[in-house]
PDB file of N, CA and C in Angstrom:
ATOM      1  N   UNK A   1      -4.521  17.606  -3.781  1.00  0.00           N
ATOM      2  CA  UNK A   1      -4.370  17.415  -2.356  1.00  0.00           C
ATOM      3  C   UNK A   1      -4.972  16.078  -1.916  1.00  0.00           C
ATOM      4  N   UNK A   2      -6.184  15.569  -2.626  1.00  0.00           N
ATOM      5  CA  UNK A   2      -7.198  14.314  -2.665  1.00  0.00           C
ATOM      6  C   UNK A   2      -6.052  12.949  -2.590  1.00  0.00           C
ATOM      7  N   UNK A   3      -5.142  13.270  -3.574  1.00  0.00           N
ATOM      8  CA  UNK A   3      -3.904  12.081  -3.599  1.00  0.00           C
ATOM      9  C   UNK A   3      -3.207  12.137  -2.795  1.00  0.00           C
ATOM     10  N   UNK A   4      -2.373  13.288  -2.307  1.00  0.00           N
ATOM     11  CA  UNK A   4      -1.090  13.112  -1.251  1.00  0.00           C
ATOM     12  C   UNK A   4      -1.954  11.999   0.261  1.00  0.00           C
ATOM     13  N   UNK A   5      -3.382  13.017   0.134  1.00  0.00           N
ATOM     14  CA  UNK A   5      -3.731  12.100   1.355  1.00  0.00           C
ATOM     15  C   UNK A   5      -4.303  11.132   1.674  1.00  0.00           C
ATOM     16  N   UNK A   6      -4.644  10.474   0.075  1.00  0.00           N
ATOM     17  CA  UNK A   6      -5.013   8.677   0.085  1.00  0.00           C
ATOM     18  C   UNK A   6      -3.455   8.065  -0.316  1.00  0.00           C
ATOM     19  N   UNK A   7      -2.099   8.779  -0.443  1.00  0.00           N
ATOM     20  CA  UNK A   7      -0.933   8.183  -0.301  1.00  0.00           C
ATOM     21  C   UNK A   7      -0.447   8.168   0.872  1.00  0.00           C
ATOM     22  N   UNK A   8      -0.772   9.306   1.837  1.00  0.00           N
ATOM     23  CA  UNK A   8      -0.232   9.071   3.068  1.00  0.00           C
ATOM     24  C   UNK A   8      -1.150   8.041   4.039  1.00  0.00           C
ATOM     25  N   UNK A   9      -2.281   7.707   3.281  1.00  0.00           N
ATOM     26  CA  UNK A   9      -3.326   6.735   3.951  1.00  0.00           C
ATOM     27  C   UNK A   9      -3.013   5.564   3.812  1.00  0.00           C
ATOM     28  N   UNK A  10      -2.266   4.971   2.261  1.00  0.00           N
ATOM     29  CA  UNK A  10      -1.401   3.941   2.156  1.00  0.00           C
ATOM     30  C   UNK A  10      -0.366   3.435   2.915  1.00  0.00           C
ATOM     31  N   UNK A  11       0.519   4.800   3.189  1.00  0.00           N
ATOM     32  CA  UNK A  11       2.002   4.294   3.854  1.00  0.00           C
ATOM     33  C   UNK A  11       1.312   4.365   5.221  1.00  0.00           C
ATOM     34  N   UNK A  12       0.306   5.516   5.959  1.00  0.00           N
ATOM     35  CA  UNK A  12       0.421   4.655   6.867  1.00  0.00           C
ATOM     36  C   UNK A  12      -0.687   3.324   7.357  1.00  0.00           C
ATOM     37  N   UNK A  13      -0.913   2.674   6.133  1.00  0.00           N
ATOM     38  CA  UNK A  13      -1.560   1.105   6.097  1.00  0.00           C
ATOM     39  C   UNK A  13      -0.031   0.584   6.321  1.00  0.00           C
ATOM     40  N   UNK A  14       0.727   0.698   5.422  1.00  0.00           N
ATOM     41  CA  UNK A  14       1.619  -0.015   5.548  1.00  0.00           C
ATOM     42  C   UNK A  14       2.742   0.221   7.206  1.00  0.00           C
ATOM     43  N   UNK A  15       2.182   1.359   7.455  1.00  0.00           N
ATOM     44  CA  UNK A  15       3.201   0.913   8.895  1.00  0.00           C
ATOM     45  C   UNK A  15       2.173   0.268   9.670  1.00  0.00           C
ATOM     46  N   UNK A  16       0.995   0.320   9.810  1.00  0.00           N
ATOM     47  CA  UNK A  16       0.448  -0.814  10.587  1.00  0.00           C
ATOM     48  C   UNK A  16      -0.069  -2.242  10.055  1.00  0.00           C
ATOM     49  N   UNK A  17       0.402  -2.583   9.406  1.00  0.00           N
ATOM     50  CA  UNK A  17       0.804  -4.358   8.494  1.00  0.00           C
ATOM     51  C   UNK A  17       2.193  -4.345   9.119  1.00  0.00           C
ATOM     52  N   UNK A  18       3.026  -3.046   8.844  1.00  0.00           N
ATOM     53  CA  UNK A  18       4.479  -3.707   9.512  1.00  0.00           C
ATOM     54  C   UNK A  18       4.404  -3.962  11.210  1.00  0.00           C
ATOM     55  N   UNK A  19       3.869  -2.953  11.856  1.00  0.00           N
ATOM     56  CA  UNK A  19       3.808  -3.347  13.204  1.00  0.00           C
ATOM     57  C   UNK A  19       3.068  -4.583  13.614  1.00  0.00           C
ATOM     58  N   UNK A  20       1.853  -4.917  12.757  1.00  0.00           N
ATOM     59  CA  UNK A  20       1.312  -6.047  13.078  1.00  0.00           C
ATOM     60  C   UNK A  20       2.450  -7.414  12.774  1.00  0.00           C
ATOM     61  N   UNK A  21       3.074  -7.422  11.800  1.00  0.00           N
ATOM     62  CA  UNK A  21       4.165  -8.127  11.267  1.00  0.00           C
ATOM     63  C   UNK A  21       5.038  -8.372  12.214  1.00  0.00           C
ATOM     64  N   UNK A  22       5.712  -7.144  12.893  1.00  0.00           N
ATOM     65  CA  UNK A  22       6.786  -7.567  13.918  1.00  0.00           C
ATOM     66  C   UNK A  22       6.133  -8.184  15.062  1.00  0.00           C
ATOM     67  N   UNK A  23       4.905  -7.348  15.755  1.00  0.00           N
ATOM     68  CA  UNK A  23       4.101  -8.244  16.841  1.00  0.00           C
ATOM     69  C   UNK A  23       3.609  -9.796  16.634  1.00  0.00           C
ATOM     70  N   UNK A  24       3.426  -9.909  15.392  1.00  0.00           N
ATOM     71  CA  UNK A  24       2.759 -11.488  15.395  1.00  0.00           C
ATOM     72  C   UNK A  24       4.187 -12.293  14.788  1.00  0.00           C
ATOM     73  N   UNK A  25       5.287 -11.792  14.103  1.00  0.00           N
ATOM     74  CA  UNK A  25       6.288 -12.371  13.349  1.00  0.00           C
ATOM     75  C   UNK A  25       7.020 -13.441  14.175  1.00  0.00           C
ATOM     76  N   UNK A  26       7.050 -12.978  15.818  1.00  0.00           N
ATOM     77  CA  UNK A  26       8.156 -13.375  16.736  1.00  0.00           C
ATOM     78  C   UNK A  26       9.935 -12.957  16.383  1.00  0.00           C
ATOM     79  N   UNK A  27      10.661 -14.295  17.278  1.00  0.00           N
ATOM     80  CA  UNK A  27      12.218 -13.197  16.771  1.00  0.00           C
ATOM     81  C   UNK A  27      12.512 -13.706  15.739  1.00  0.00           C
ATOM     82  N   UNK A  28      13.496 -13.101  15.450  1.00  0.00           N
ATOM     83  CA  UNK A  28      14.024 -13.795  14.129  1.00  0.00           C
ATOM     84  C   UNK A  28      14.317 -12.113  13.060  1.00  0.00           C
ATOM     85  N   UNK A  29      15.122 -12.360  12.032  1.00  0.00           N
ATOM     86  CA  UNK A  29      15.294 -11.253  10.881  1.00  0.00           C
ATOM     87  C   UNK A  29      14.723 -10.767  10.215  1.00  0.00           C
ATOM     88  N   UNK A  30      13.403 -10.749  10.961  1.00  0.00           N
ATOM     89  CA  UNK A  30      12.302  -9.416  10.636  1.00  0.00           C
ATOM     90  C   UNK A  30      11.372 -10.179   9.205  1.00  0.00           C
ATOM     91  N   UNK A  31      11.298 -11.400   9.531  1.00  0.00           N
ATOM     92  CA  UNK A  31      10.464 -12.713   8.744  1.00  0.00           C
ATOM     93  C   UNK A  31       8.863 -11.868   8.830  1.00  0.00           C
ATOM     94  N   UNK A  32       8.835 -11.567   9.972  1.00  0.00           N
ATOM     95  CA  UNK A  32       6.976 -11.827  10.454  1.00  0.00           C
ATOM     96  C   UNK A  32       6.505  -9.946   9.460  1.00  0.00           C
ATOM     97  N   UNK A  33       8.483  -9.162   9.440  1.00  0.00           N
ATOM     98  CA  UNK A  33       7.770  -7.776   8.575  1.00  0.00           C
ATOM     99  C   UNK A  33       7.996  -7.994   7.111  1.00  0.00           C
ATOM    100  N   UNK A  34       8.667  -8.766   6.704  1.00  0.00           N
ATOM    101  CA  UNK A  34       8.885  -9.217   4.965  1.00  0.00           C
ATOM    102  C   UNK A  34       8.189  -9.734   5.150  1.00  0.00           C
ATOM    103  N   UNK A  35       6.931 -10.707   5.814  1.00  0.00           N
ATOM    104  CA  UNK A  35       5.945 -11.404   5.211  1.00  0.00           C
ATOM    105  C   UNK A  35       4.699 -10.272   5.189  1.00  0.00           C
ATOM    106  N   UNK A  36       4.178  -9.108   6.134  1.00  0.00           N
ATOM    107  CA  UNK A  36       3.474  -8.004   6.421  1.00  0.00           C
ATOM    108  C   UNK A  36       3.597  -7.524   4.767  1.00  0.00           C
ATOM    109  N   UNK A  37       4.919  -7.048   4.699  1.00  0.00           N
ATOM    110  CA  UNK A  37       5.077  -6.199   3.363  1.00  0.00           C
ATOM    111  C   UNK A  37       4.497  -6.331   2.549  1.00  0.00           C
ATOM    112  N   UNK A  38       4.484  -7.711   1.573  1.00  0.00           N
ATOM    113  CA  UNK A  38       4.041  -8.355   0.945  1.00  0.00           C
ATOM    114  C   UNK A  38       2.408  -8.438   0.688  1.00  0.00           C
ATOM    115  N   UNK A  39       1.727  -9.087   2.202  1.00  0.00           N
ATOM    116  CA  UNK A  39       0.713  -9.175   2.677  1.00  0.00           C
ATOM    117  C   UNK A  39      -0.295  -7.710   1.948  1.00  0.00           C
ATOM    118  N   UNK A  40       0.796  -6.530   2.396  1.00  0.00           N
ATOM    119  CA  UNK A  40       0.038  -5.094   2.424  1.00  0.00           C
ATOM    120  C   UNK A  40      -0.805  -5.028   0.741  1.00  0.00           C
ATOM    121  N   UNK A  41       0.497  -5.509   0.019  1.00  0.00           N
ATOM    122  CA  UNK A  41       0.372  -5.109  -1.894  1.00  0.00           C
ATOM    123  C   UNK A  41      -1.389  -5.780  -1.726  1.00  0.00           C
ATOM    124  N   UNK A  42      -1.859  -6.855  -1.530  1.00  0.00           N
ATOM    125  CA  UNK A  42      -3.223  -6.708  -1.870  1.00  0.00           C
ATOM    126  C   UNK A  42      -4.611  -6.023  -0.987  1.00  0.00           C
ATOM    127  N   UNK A  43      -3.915  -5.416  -0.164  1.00  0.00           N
ATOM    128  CA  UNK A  43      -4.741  -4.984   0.640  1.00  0.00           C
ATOM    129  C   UNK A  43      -4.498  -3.444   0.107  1.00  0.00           C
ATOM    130  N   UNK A  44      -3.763  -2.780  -0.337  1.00  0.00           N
ATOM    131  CA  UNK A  44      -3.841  -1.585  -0.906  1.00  0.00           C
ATOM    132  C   UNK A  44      -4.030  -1.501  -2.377  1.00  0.00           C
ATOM    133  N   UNK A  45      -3.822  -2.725  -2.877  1.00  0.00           N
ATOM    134  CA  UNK A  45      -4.944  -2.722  -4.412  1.00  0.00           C
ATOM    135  C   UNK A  45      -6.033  -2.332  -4.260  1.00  0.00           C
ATOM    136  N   UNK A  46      -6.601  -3.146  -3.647  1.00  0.00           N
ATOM    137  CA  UNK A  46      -8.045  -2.712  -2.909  1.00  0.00           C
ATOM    138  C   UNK A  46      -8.486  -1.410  -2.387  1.00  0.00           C
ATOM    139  N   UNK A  47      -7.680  -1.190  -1.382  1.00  0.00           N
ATOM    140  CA  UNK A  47      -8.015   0.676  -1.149  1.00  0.00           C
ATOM    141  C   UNK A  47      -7.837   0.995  -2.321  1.00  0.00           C
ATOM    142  N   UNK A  48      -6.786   1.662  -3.216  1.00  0.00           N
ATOM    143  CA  UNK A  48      -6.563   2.397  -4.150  1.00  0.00           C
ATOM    144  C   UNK A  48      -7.701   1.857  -5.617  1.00  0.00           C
ATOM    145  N   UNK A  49      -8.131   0.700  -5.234  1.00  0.00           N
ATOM    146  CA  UNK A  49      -9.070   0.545  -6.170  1.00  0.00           C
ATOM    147  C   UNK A  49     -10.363   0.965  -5.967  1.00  0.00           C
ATOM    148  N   UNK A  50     -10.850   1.298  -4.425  1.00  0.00           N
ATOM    149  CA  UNK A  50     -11.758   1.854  -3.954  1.00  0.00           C
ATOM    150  C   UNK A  50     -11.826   3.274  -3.918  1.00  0.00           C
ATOM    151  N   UNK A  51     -10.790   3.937  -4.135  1.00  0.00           N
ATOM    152  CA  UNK A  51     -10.520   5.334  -4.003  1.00  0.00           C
ATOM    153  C   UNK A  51     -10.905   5.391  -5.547  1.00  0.00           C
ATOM    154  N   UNK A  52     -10.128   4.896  -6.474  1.00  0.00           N
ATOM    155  CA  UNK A  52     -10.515   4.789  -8.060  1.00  0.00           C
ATOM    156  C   UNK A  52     -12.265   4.769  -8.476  1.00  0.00           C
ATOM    157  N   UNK A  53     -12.506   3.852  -7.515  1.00  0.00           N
ATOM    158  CA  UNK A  53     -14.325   3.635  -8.221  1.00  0.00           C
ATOM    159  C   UNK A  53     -14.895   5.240  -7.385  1.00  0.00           C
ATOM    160  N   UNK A  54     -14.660   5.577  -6.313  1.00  0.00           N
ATOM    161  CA  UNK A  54     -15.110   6.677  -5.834  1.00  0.00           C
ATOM    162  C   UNK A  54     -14.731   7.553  -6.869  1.00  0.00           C
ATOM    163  N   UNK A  55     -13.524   7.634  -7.005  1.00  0.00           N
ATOM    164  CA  UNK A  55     -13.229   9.010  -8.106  1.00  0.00           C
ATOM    165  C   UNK A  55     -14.118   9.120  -9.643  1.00  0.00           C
ATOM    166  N   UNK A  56     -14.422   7.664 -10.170  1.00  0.00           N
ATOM    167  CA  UNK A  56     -15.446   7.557 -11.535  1.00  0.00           C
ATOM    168  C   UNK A  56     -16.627   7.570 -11.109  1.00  0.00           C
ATOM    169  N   UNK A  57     -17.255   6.847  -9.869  1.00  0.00           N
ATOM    170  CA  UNK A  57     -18.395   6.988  -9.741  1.00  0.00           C
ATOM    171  C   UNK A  57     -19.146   7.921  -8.511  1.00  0.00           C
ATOM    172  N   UNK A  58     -18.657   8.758  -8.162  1.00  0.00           N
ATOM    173  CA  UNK A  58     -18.871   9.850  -7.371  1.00  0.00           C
ATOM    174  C   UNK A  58     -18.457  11.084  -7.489  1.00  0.00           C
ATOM    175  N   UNK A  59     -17.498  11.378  -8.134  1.00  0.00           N
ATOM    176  CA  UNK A  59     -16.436  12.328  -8.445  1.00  0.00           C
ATOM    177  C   UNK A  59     -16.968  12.973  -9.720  1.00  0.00           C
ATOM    178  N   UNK A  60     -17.122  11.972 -10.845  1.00  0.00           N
ATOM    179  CA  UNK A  60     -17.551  12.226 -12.142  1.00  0.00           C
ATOM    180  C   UNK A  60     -16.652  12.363 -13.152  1.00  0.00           C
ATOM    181  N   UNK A  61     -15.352  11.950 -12.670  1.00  0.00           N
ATOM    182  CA  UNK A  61     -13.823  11.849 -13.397  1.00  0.00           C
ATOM    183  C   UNK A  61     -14.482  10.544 -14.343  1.00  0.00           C
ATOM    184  N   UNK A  62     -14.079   9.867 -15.529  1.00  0.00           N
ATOM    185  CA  UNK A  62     -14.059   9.078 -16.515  1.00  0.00           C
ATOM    186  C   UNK A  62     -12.449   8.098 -16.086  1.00  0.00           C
ATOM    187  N   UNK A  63     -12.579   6.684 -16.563  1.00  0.00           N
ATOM    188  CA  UNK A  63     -11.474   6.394 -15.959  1.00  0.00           C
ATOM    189  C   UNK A  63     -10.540   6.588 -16.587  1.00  0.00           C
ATOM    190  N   UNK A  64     -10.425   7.358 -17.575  1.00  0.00           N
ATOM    191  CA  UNK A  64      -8.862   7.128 -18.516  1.00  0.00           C
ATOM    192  C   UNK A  64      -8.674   8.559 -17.471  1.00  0.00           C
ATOM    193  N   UNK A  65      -9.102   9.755 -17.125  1.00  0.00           N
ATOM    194  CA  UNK A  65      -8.628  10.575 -16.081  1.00  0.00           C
ATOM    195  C   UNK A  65      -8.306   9.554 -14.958  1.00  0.00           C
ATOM    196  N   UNK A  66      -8.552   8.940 -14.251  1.00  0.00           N
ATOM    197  CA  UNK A  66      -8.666   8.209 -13.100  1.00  0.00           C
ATOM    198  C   UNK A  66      -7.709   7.823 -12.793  1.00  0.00           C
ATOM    199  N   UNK A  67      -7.181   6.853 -13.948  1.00  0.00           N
ATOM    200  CA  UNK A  67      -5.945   5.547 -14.361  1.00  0.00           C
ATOM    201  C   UNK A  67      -5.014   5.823 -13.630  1.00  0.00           C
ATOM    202  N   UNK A  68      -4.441   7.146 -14.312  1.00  0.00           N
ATOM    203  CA  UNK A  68      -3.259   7.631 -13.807  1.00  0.00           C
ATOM    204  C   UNK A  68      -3.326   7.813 -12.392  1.00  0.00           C
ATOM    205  N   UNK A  69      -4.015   8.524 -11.705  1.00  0.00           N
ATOM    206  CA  UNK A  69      -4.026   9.016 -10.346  1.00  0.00           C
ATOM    207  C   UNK A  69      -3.963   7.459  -9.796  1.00  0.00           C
ATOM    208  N   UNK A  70      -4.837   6.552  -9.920  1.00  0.00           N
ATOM    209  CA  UNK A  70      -4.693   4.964  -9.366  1.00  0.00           C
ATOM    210  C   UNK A  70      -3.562   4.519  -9.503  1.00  0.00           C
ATOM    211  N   UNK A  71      -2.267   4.757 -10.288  1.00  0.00           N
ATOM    212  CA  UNK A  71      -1.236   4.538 -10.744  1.00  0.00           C
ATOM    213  C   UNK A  71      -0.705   4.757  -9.343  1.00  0.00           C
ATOM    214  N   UNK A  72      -0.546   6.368  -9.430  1.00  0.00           N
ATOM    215  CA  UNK A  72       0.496   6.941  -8.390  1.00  0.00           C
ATOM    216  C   UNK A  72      -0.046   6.516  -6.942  1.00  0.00           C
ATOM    217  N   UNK A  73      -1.271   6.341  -6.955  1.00  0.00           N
ATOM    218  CA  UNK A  73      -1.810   6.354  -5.280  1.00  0.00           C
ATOM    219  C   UNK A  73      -1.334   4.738  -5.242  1.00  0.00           C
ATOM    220  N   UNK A  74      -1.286   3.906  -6.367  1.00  0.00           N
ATOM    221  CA  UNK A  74      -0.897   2.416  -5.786  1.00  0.00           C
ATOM    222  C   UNK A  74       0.714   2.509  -5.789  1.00  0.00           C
ATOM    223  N   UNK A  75       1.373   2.927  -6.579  1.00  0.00           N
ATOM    224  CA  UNK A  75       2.550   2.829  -6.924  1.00  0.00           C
ATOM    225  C   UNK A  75       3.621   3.517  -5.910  1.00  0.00           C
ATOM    226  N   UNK A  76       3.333   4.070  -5.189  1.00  0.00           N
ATOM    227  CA  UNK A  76       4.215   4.579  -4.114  1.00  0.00           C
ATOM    228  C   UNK A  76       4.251   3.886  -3.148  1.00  0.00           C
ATOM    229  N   UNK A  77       2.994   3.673  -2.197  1.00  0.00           N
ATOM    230  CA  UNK A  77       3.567   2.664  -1.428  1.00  0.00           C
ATOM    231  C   UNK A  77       3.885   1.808  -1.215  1.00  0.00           C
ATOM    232  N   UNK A  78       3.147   0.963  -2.343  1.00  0.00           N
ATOM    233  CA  UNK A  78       3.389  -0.301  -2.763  1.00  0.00           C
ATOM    234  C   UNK A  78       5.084  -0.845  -3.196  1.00  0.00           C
ATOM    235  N   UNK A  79       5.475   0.457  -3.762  1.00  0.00           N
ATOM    236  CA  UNK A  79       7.251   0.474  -3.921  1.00  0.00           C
ATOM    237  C   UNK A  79       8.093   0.699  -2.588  1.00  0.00           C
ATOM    238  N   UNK A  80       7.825   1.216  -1.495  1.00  0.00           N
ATOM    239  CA  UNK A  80       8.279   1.263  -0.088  1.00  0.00           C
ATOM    240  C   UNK A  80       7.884  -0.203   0.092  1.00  0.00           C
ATOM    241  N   UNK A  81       6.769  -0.339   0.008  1.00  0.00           N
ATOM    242  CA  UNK A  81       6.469  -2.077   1.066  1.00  0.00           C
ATOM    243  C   UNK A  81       7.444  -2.889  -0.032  1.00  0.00           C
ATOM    244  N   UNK A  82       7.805  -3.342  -1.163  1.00  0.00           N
ATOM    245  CA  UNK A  82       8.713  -3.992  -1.677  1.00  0.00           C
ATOM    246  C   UNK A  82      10.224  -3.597  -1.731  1.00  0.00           C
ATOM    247  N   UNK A  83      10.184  -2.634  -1.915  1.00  0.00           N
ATOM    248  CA  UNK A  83      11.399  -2.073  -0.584  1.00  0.00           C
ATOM    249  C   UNK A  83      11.723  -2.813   0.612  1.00  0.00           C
ATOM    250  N   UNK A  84      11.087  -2.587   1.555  1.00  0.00           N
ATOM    251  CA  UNK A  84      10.937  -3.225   2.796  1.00  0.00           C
ATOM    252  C   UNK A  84      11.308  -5.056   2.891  1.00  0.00           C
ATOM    253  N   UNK A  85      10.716  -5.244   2.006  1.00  0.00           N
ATOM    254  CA  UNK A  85      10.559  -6.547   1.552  1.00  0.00           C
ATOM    255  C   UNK A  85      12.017  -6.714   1.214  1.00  0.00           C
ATOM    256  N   UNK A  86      12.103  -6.367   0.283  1.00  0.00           N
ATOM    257  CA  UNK A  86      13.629  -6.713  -0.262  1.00  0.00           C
ATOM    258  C   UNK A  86      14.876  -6.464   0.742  1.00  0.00           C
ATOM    259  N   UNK A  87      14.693  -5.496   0.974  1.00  0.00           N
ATOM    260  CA  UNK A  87      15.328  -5.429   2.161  1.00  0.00           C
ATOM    261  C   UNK A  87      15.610  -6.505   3.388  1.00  0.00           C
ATOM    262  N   UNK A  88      14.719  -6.717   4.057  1.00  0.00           N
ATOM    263  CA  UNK A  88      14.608  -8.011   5.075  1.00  0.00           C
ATOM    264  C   UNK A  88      14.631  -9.339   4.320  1.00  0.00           C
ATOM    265  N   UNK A  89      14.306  -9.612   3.109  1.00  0.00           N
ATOM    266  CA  UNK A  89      14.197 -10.904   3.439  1.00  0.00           C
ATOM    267  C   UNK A  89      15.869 -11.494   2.546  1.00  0.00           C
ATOM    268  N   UNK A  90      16.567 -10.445   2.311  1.00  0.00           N
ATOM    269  CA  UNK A  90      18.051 -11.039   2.163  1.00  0.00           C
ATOM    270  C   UNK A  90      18.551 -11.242   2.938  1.00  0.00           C
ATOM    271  N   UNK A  91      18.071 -11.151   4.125  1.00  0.00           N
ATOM    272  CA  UNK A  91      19.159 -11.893   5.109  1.00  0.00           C
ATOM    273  C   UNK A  91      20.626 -12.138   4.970  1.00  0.00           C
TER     274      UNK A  91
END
């Protein structure tokens, strides 16, 4: 249950990078949210890498248990925000 809700803590990082994106982007083909998208991938390394050191060093998980779960908690949203990305910036 610990994962679904540091994944739903991700996506919604990533809808507020996208809203910040469209508010600061101006007009145009959604430039200011393909640049947000992008932006998000190192800012949720970071969470999900912080959720990771909590899980080895508070938790008492070892990291080869860990790995994986850091996998999925980065790997989902991080695949929507390049999504997103790909999406907008073909114009």
């Amino acid at each position: 249950m610990h994962t679904v809700k540091i994944v739903a803590i991700g996506i919604a990082l990533l809808g507020i990078c996208l809203l910040v994106g469209r508010l600061l982007g101006g007009p145009g083909h959604g430039g200011g949210v393909a640049t947000a998208a992008i932006v998000f991938l190192p800012l949720w390394l970071v969470g999900a890498s912080v959720n990771m050191w909590v899980g080895v060093f508070r938790a008492g998980y070892s990291v080869a248990d860990e790995a994986p779960v850091f996998a999925i908690v980065f790997a989902i949203p991080a695949a929507i925000a390049l999504l997103v990305w790909w999406r907008l910036s073909r114009g």
